[in-house]
Protein backbone atom coordinates (compact mmCIF):
# COMPACT_ATOMS: atom_id res chain seq x y z
CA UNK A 1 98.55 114.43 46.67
CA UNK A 2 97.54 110.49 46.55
CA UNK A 3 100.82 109.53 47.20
CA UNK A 4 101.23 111.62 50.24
CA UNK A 5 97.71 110.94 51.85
CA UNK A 6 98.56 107.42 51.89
CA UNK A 7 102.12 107.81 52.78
CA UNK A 8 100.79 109.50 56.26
CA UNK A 9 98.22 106.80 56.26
CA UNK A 10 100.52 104.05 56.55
CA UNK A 11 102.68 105.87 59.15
CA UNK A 12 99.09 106.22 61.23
CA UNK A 13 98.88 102.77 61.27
CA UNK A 14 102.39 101.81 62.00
CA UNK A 15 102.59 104.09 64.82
CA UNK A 16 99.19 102.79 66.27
CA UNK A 17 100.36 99.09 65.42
CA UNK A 18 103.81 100.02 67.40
CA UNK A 19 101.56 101.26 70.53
CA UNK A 20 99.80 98.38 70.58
CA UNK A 21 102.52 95.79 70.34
CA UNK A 22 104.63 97.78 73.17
CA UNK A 23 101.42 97.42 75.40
CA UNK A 24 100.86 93.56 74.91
CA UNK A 25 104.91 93.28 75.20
CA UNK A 26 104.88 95.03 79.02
CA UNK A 27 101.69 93.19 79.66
CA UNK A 28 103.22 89.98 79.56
CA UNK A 29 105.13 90.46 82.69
CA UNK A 30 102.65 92.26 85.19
CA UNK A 31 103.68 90.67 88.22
CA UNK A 32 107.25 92.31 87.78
CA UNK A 33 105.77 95.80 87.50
CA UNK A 34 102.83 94.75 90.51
CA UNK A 35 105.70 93.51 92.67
CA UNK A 36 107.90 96.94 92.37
CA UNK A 37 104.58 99.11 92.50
CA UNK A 38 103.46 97.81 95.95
CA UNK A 39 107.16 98.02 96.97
CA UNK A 40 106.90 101.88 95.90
CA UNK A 41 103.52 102.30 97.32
CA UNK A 42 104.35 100.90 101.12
CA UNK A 43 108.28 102.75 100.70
CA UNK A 44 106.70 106.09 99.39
CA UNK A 45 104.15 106.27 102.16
CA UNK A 46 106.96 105.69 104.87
CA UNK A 47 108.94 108.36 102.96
CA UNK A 48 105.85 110.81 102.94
CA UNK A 49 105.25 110.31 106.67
CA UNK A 50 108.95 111.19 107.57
CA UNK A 51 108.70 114.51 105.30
CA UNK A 52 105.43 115.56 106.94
CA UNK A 53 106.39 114.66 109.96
CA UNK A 54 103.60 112.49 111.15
CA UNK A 55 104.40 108.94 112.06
CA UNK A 56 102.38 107.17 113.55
CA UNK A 57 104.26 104.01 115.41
CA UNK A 58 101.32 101.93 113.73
CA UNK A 59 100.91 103.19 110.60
CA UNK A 60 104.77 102.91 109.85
CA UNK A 61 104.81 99.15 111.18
CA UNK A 62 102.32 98.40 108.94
CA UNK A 63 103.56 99.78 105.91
CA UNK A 64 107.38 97.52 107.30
CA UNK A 65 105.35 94.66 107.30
CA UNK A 66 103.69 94.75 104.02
CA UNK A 67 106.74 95.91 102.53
CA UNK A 68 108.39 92.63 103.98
CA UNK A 69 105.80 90.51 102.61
CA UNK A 70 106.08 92.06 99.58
CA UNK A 71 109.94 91.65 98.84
CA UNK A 72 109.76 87.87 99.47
CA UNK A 73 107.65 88.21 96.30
CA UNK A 74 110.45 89.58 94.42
CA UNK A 75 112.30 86.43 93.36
CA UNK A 76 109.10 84.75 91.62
CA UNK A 77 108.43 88.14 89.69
CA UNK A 78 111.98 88.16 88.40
CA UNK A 79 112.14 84.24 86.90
CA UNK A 80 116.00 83.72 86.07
CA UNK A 81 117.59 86.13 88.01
CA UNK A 82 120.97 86.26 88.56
CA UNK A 83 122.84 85.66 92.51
CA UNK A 84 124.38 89.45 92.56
CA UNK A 85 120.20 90.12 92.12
CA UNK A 86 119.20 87.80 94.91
CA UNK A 87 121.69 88.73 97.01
CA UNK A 88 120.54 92.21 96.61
CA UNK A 89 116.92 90.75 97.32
CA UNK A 90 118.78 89.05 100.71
CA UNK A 91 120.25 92.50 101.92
CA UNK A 92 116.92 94.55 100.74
CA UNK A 93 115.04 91.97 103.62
CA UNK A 94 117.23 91.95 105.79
CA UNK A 95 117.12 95.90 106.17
CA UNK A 96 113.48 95.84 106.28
CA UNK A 97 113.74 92.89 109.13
CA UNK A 98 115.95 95.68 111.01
CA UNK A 99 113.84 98.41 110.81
CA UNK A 100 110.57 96.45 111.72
CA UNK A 101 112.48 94.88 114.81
CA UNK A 102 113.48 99.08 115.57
CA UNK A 103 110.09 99.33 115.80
CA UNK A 104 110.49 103.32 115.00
CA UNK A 105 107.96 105.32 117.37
CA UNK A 106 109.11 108.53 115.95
CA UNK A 107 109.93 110.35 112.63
CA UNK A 108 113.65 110.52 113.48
CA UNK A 109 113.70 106.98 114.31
CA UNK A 110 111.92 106.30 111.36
CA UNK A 111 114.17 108.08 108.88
CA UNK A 112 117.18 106.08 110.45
CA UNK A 113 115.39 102.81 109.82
CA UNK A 114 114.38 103.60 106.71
CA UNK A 115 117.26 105.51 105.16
CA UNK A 116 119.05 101.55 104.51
CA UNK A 117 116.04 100.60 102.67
CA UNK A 118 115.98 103.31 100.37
CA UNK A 119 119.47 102.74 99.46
CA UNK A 120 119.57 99.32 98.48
CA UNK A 121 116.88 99.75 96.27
CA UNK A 122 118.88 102.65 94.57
CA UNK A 123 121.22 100.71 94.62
CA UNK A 124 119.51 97.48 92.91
CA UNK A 125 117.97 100.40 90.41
CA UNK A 126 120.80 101.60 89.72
CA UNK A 127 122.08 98.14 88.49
CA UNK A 128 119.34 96.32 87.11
CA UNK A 129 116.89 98.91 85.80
């Protein structure tokens, strides 16, 4: 009964050891996960307004801009990266240029400027997730 008390003892304290490792490993890059959280904050809320079908001209050049600002960030959070990765970062601002120069007044306009956006960072996801 000894035996097996402290067997489950020591796996208590491995496990919580292992949790607390994992969180001080993904801590020590937060401006990685900061950089693609804004990115999925500004995106989702352009996303959100084309599925409720309220966007506003202002609102949605807004959320363009910061999400421009935002992706010139992505280079510094990803230290090392390699040129198929910053070309991806090239072609992700450059569709985000387009649609803020669209200026989308509508939600139909707004899906069609979007819609590039979305897929090339599926398509970065895809490769480098």
């Amino acid at each position: 009964m000894r035996n097996a008390l402290l067997i489950v003892l020591g796996l208590a304290i491995g496990i919580i050891g292992t949790v607390f490792a994992m969180n001080a490993l993904r801590q020590r890059e937060p401006l990685s996960h900061a950089v693609m959280a804004l990115m999925a904050h500004h995106a989702g809320a352009l996303g959100q307004a084309v599925k409720a079908k309220q966007c506003d001209a202002e609102q949605s050049q807004l959320h363009l801009t910061r999400l421009l600002a935002t992706s010139s960030d992505i280079k510094d959070a990803f230290p090392g990266a390699d040129q198929p990765f910053l070309d991806e970062i090239a072609k992700l601002r450059e569709h985000i240029q387009a649609a803020l120069q669209a200026a989308p007044a509508d939600c139909s306009a707004l899906a069609k400027a979007i819609k590039p956006i979305g897929d090339t960072c599926e398509s970065c996801h895809q490769q480098y997730r």
